[in-house]
PDB file of N, CA and C in Angstrom:
ATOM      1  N   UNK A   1       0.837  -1.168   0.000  1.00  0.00           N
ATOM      2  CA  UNK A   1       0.000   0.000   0.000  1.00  0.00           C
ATOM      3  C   UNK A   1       0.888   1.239   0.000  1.00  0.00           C
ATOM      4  N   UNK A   2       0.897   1.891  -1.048  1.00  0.00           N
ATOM      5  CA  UNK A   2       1.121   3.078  -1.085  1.00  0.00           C
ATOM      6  C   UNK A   2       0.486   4.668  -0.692  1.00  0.00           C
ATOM      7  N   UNK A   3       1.081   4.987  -0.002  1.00  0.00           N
ATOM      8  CA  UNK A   3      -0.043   6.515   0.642  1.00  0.00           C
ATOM      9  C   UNK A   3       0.754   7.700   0.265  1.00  0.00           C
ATOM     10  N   UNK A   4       0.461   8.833  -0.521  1.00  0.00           N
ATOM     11  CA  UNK A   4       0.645   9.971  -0.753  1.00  0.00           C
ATOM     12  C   UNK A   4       0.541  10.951  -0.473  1.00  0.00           C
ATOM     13  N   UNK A   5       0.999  11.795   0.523  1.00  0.00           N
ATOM     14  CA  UNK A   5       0.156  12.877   0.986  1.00  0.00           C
ATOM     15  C   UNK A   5       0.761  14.468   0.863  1.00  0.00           C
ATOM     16  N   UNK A   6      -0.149  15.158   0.063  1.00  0.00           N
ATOM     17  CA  UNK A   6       0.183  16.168  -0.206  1.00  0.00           C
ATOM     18  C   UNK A   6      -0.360  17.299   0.413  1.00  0.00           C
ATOM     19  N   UNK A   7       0.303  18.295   0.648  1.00  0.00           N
ATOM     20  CA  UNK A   7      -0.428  19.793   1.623  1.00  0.00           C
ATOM     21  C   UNK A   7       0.354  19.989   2.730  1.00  0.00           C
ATOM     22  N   UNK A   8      -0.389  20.067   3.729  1.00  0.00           N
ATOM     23  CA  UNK A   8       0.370  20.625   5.117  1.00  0.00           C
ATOM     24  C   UNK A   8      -0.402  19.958   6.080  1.00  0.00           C
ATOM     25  N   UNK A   9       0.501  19.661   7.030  1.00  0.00           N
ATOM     26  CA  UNK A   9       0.207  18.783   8.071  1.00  0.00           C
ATOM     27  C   UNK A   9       0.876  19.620   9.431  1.00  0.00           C
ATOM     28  N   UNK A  10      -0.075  19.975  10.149  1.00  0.00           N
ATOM     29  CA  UNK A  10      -0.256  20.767  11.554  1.00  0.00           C
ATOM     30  C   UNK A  10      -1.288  19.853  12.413  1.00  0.00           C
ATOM     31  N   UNK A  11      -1.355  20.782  13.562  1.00  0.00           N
ATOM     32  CA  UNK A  11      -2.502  20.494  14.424  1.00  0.00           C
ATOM     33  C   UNK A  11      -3.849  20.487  14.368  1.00  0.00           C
ATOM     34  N   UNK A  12      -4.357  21.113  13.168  1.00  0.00           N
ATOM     35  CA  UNK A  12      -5.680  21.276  12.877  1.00  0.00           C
ATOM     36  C   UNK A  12      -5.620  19.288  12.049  1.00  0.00           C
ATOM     37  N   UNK A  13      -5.086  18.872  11.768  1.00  0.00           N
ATOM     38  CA  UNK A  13      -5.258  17.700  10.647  1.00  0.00           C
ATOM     39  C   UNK A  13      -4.731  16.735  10.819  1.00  0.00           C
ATOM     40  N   UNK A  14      -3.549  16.687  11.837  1.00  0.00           N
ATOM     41  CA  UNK A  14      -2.643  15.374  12.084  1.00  0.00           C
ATOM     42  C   UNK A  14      -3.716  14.433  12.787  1.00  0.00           C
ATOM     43  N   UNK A  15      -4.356  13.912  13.243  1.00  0.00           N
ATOM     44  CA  UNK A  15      -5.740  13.044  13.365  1.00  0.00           C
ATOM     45  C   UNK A  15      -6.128  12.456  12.856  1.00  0.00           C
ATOM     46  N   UNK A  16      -6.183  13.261  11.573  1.00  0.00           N
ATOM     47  CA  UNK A  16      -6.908  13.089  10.239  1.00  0.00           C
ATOM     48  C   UNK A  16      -6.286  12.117   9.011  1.00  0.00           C
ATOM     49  N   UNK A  17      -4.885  12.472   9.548  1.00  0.00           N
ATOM     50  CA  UNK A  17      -3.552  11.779   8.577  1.00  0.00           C
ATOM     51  C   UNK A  17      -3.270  10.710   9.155  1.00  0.00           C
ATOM     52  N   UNK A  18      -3.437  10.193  10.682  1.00  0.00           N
ATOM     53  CA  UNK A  18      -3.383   9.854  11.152  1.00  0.00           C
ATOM     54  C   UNK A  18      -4.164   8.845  11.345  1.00  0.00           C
ATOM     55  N   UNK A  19      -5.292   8.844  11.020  1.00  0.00           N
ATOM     56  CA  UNK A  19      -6.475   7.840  10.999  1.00  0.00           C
ATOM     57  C   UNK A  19      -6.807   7.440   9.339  1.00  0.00           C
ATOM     58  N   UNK A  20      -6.475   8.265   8.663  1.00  0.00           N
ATOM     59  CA  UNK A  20      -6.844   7.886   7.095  1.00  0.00           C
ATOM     60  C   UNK A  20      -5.670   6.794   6.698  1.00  0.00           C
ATOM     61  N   UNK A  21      -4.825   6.635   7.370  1.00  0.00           N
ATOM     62  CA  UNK A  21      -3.618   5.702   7.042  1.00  0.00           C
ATOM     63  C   UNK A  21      -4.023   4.434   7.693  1.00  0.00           C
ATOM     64  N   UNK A  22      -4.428   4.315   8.953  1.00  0.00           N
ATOM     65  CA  UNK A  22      -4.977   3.408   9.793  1.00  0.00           C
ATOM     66  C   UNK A  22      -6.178   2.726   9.334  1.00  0.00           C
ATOM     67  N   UNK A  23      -6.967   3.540   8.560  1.00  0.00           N
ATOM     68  CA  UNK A  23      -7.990   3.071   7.701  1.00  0.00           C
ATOM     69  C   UNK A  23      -7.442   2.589   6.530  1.00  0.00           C
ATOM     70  N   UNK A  24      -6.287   2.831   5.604  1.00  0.00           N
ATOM     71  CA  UNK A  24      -6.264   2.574   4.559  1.00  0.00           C
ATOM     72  C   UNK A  24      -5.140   0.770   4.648  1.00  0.00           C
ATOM     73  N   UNK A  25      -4.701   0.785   5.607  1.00  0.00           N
ATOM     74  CA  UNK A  25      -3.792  -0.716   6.236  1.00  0.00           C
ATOM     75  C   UNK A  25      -4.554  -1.732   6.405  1.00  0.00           C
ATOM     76  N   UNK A  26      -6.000  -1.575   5.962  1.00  0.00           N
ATOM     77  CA  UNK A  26      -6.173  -2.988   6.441  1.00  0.00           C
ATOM     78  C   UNK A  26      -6.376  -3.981   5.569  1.00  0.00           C
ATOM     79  N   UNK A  27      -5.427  -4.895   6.394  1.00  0.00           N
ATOM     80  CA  UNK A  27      -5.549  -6.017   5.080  1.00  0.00           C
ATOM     81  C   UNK A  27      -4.115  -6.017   4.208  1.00  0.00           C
ATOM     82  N   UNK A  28      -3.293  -5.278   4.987  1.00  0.00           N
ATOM     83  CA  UNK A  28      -1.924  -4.881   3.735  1.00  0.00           C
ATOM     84  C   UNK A  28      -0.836  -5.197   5.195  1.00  0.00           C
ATOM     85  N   UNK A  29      -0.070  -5.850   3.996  1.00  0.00           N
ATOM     86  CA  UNK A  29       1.104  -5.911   4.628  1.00  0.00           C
ATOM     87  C   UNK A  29       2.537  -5.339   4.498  1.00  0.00           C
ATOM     88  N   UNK A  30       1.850  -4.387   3.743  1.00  0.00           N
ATOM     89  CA  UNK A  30       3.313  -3.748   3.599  1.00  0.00           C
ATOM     90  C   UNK A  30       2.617  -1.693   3.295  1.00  0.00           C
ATOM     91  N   UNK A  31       2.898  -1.163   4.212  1.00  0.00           N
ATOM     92  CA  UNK A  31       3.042   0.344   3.913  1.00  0.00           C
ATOM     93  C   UNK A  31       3.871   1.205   3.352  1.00  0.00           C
ATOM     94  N   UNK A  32       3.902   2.162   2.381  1.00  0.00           N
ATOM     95  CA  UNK A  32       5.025   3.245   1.894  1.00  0.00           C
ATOM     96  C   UNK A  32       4.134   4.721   2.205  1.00  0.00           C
ATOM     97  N   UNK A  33       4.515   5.513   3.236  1.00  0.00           N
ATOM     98  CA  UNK A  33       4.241   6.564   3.230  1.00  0.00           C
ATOM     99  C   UNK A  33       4.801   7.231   2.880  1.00  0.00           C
ATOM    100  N   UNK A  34       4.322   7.842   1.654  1.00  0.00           N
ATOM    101  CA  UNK A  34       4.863   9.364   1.018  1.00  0.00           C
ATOM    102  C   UNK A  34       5.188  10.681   1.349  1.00  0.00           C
ATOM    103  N   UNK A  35       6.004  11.131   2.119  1.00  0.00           N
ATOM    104  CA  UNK A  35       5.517  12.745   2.198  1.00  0.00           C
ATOM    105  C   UNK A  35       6.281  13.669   1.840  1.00  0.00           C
ATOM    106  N   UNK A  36       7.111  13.520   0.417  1.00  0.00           N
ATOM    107  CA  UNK A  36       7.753  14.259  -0.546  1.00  0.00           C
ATOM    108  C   UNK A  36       7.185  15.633  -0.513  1.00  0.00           C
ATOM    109  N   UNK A  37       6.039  15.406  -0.673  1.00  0.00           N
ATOM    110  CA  UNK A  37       5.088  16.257  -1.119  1.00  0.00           C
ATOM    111  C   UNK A  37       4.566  17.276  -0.066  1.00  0.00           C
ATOM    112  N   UNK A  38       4.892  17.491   0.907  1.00  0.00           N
ATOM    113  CA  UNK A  38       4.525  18.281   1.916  1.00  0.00           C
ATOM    114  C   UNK A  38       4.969  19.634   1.727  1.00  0.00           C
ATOM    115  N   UNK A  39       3.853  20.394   2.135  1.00  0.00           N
ATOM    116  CA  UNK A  39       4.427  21.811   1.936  1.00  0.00           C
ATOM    117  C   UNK A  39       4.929  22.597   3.556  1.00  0.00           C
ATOM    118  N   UNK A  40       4.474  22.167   4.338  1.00  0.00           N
ATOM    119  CA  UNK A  40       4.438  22.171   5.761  1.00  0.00           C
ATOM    120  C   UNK A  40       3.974  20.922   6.762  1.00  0.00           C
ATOM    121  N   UNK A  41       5.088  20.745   7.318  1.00  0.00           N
ATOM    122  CA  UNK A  41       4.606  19.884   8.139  1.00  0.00           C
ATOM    123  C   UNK A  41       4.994  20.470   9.819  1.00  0.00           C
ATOM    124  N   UNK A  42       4.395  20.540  10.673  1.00  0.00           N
ATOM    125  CA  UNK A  42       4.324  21.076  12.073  1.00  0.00           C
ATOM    126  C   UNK A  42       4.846  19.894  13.132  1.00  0.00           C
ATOM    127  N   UNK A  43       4.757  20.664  14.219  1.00  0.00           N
ATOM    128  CA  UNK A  43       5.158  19.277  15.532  1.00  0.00           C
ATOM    129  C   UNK A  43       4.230  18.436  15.464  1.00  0.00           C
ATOM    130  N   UNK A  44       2.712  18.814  15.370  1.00  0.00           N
ATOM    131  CA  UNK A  44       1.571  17.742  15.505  1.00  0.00           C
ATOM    132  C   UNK A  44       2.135  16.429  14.186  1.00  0.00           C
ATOM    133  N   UNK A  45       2.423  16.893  13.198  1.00  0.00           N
ATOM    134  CA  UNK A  45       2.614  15.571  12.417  1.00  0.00           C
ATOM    135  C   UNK A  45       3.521  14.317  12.810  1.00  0.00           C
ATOM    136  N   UNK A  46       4.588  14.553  13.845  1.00  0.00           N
ATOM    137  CA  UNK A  46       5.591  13.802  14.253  1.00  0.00           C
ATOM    138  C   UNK A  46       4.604  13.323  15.191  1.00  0.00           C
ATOM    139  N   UNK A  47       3.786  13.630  16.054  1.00  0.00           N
ATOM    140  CA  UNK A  47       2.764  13.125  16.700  1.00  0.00           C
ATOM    141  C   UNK A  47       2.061  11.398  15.932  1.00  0.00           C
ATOM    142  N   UNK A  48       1.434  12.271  14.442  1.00  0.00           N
ATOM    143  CA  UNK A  48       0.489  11.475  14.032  1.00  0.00           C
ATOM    144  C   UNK A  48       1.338  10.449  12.946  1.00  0.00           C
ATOM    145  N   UNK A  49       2.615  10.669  13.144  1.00  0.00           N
ATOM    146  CA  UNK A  49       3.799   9.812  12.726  1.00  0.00           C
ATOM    147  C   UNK A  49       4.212   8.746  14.103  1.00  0.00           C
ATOM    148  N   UNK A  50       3.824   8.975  14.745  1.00  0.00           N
ATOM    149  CA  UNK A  50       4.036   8.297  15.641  1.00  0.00           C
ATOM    150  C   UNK A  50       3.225   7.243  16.252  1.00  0.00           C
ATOM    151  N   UNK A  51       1.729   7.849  15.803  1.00  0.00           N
ATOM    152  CA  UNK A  51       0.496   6.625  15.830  1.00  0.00           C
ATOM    153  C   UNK A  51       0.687   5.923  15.044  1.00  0.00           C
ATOM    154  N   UNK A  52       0.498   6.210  13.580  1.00  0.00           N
ATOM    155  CA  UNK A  52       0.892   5.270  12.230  1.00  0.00           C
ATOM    156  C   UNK A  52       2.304   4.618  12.786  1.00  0.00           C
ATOM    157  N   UNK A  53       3.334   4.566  13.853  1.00  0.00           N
ATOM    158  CA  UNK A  53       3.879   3.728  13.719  1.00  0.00           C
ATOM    159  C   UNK A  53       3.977   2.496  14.780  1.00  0.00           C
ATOM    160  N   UNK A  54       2.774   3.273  15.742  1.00  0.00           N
ATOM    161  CA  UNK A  54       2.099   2.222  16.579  1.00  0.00           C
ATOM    162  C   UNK A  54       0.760   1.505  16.114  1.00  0.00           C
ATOM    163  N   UNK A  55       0.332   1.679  15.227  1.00  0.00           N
ATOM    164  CA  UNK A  55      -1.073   1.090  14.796  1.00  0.00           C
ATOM    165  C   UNK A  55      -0.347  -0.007  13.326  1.00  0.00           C
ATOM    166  N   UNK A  56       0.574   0.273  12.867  1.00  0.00           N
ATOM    167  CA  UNK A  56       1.418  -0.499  12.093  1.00  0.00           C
ATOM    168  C   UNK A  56       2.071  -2.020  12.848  1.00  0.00           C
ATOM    169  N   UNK A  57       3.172  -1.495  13.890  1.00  0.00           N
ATOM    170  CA  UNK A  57       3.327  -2.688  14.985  1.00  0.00           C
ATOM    171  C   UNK A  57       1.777  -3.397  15.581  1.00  0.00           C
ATOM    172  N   UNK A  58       0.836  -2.809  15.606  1.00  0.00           N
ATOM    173  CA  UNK A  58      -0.370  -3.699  16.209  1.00  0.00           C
ATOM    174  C   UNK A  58      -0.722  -4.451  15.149  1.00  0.00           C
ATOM    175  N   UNK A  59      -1.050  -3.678  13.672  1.00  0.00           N
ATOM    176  CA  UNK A  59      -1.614  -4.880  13.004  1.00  0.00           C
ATOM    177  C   UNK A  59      -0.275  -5.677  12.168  1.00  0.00           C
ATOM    178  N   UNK A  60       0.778  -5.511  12.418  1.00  0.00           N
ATOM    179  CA  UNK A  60       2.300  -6.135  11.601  1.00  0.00           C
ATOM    180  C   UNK A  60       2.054  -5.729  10.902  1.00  0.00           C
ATOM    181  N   UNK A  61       2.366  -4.900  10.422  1.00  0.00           N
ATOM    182  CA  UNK A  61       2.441  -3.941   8.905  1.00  0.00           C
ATOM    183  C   UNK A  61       3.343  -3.329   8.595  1.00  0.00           C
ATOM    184  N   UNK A  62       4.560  -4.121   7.854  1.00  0.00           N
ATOM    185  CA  UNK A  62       6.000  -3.538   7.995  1.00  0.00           C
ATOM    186  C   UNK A  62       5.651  -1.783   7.169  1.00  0.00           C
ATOM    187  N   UNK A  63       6.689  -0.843   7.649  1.00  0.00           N
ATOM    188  CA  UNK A  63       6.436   0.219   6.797  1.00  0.00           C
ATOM    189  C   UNK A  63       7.525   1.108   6.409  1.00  0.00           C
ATOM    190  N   UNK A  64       7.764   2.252   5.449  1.00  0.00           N
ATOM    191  CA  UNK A  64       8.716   3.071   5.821  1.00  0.00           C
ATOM    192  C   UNK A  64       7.811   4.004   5.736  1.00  0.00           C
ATOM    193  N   UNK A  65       8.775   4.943   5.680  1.00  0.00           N
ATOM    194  CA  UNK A  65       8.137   6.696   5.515  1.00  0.00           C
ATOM    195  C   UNK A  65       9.224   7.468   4.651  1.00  0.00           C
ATOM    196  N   UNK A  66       8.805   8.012   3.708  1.00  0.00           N
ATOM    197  CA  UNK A  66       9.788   8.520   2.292  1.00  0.00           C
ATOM    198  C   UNK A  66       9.586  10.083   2.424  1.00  0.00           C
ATOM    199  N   UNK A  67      10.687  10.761   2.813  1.00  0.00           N
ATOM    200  CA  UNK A  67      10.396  12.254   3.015  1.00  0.00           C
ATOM    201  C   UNK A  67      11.397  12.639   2.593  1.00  0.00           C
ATOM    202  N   UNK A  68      11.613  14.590   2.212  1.00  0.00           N
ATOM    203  CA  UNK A  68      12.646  15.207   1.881  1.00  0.00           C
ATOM    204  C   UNK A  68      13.875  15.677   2.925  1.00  0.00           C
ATOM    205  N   UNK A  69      15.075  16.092   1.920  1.00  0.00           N
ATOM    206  CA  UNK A  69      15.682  16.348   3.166  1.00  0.00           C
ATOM    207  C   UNK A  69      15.728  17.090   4.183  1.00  0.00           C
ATOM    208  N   UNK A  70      15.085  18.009   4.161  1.00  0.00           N
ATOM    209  CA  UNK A  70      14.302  18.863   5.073  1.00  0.00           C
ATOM    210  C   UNK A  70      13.527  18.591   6.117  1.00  0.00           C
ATOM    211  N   UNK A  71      12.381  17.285   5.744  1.00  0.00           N
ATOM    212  CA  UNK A  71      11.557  16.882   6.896  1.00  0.00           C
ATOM    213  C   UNK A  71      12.488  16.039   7.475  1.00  0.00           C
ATOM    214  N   UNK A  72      13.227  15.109   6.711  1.00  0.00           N
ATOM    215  CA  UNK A  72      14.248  14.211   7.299  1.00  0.00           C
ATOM    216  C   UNK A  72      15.222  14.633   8.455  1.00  0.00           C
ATOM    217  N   UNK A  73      15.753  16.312   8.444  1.00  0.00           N
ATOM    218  CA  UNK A  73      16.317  16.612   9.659  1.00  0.00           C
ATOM    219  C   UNK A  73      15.379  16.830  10.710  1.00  0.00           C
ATOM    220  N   UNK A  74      14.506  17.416  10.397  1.00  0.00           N
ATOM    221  CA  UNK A  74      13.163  17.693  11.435  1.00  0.00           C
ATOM    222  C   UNK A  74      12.806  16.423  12.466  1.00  0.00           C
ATOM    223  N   UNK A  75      12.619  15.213  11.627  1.00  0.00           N
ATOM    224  CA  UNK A  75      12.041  13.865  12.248  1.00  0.00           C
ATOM    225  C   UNK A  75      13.211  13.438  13.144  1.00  0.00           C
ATOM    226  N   UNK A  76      14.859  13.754  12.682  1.00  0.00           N
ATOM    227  CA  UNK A  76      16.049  13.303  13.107  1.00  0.00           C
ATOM    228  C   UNK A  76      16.017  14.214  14.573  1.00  0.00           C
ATOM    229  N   UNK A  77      15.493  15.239  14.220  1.00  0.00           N
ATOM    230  CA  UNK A  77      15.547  16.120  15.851  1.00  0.00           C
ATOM    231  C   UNK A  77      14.074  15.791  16.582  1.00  0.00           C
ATOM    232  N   UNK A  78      13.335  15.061  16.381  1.00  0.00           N
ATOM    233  CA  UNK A  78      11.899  14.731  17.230  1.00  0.00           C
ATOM    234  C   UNK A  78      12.293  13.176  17.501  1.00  0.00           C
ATOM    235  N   UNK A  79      13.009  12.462  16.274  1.00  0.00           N
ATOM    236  CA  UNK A  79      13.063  10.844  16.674  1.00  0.00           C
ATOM    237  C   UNK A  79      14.860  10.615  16.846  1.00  0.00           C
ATOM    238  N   UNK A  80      15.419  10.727  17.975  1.00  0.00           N
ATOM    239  CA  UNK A  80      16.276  10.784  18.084  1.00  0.00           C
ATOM    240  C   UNK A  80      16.754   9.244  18.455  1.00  0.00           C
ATOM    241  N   UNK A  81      15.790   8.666  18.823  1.00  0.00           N
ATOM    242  CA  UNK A  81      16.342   6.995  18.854  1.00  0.00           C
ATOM    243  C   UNK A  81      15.597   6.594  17.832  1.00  0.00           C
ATOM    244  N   UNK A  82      15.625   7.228  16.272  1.00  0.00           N
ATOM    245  CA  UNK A  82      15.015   6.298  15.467  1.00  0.00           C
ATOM    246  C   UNK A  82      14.175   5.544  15.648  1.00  0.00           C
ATOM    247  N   UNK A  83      13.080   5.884  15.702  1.00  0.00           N
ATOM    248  CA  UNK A  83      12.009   4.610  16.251  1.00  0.00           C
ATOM    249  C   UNK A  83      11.372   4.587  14.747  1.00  0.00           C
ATOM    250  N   UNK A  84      10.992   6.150  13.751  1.00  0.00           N
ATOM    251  CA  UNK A  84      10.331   6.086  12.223  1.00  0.00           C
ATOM    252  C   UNK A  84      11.196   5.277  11.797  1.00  0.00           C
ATOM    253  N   UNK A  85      10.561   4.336  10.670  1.00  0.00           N
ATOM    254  CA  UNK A  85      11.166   3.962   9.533  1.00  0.00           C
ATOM    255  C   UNK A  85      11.934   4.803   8.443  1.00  0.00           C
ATOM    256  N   UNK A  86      12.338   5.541   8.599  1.00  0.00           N
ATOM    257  CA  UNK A  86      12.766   6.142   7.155  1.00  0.00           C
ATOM    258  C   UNK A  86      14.115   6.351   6.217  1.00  0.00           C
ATOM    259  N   UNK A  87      13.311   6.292   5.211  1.00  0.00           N
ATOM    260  CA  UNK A  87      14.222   5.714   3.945  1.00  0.00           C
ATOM    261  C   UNK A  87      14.492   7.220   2.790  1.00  0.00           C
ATOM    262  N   UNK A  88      14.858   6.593   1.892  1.00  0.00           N
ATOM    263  CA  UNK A  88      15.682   8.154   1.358  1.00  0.00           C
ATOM    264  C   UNK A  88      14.718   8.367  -0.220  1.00  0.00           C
ATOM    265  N   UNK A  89      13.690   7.134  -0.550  1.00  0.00           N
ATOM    266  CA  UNK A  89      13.467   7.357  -1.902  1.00  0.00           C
ATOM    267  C   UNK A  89      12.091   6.092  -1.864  1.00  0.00           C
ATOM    268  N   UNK A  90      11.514   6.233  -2.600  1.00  0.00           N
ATOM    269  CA  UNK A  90      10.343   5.513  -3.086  1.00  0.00           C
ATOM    270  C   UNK A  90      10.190   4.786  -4.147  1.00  0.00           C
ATOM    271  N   UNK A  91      11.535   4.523  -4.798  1.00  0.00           N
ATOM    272  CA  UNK A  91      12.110   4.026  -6.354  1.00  0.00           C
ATOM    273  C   UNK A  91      11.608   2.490  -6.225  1.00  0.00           C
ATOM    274  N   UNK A  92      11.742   2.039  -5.027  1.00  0.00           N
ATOM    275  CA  UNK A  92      11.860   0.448  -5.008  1.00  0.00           C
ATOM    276  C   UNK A  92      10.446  -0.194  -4.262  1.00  0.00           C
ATOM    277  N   UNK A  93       9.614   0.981  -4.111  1.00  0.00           N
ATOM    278  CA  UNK A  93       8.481   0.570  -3.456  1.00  0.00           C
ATOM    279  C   UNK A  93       7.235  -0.187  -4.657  1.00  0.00           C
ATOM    280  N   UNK A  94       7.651  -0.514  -5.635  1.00  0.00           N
ATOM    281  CA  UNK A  94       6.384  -1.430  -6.270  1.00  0.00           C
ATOM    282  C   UNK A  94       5.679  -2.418  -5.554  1.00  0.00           C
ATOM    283  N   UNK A  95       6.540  -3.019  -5.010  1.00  0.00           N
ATOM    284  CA  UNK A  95       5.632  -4.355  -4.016  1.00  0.00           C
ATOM    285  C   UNK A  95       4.855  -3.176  -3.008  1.00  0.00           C
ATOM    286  N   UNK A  96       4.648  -2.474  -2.636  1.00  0.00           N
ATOM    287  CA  UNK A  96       3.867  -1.786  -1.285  1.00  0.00           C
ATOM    288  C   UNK A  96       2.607  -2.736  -1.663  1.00  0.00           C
ATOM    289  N   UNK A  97       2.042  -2.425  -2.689  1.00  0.00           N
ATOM    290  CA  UNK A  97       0.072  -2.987  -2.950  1.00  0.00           C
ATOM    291  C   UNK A  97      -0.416  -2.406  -3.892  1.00  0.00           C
ATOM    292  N   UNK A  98      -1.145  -3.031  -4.520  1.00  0.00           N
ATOM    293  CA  UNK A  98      -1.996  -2.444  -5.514  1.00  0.00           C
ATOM    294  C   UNK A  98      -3.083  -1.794  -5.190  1.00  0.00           C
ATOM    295  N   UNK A  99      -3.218  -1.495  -3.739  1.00  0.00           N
ATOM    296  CA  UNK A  99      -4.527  -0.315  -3.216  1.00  0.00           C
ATOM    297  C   UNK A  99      -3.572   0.517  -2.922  1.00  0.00           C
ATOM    298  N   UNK A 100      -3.334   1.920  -3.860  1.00  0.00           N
ATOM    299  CA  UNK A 100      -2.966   3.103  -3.239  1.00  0.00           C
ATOM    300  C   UNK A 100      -3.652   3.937  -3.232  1.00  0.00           C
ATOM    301  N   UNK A 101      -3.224   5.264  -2.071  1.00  0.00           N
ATOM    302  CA  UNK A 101      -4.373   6.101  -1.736  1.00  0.00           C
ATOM    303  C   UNK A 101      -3.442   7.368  -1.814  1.00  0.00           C
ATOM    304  N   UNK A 102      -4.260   8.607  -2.131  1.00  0.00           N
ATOM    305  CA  UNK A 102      -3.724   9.885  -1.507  1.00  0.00           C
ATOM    306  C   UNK A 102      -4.153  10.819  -0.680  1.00  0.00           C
ATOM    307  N   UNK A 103      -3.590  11.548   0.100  1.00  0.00           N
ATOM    308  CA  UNK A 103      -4.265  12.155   0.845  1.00  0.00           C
ATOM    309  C   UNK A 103      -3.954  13.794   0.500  1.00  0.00           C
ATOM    310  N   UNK A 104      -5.027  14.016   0.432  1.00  0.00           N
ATOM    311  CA  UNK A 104      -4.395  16.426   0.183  1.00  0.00           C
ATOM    312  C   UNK A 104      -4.938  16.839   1.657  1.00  0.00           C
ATOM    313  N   UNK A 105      -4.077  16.812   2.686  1.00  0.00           N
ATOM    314  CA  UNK A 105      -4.455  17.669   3.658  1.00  0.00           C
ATOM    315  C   UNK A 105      -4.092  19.649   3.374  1.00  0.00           C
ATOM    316  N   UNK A 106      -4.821  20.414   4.417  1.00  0.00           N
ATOM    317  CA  UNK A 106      -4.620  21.528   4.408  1.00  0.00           C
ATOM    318  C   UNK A 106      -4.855  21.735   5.776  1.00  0.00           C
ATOM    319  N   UNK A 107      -4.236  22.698   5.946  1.00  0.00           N
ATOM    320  CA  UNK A 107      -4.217  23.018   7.556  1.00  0.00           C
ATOM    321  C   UNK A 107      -3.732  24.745   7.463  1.00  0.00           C
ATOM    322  N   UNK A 108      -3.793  25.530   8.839  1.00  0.00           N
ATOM    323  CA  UNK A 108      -3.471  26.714   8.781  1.00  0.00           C
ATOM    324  C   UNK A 108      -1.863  26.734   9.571  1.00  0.00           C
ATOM    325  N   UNK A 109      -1.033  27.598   9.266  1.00  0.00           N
ATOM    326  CA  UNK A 109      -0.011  27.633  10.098  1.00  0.00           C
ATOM    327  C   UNK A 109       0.416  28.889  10.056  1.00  0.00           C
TER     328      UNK A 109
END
């Protein structure tokens, strides 16, 4: 399963990103979260990065998370014992699933 998510991710929406991923896992065993595509992402998203990577361990749902280098230092200063999955590129993710989804959040910041 592949997930895409484009826009901005704050406190008004991390919930939202957060539960639409949790909804979209079931039944999959393998996750690729996208978030190349972010135009903002806030503290709340490392939050709702952090459910998706406890609701992943509950149902075994191996996963990564594919971000730029930008969010990548951000997550490196919130996940300092590496607990996210993350990887540097999305090139090799064909096996994720043939149900992919996207998400366009918007939020204010």
């Amino acid at each position: 399963m592949l997930v895409t998510v484009r826009g901005e991710v704050d406190a008004t929406n991390s919930r939202e990103l957060a539960g639409y991923v949790e909804r979209q896992i079931a039944g999959s065993a393998r996750l690729v979260l996208d978030l190349r595509h972010i135009d903002f992402f806030g503290t709340a998203g490392f939050a709702a990065l952090h459910n998706v990577n406890v609701v992943c361990a509950r149902y075994d749902v191996e996963w990564v998370l594919v971000v730029e280098p930008q969010l990548r230092r951000f997550l490196k200063v919130c996940d300092p014992d590496n607990q996210l999955p993350l990887e540097d590129s999305a090139v090799e993710h064909a096996d994720a699933g043939t149900r992919d989804g996207e998400l366009l959040v918007r939020g204010d910041h």
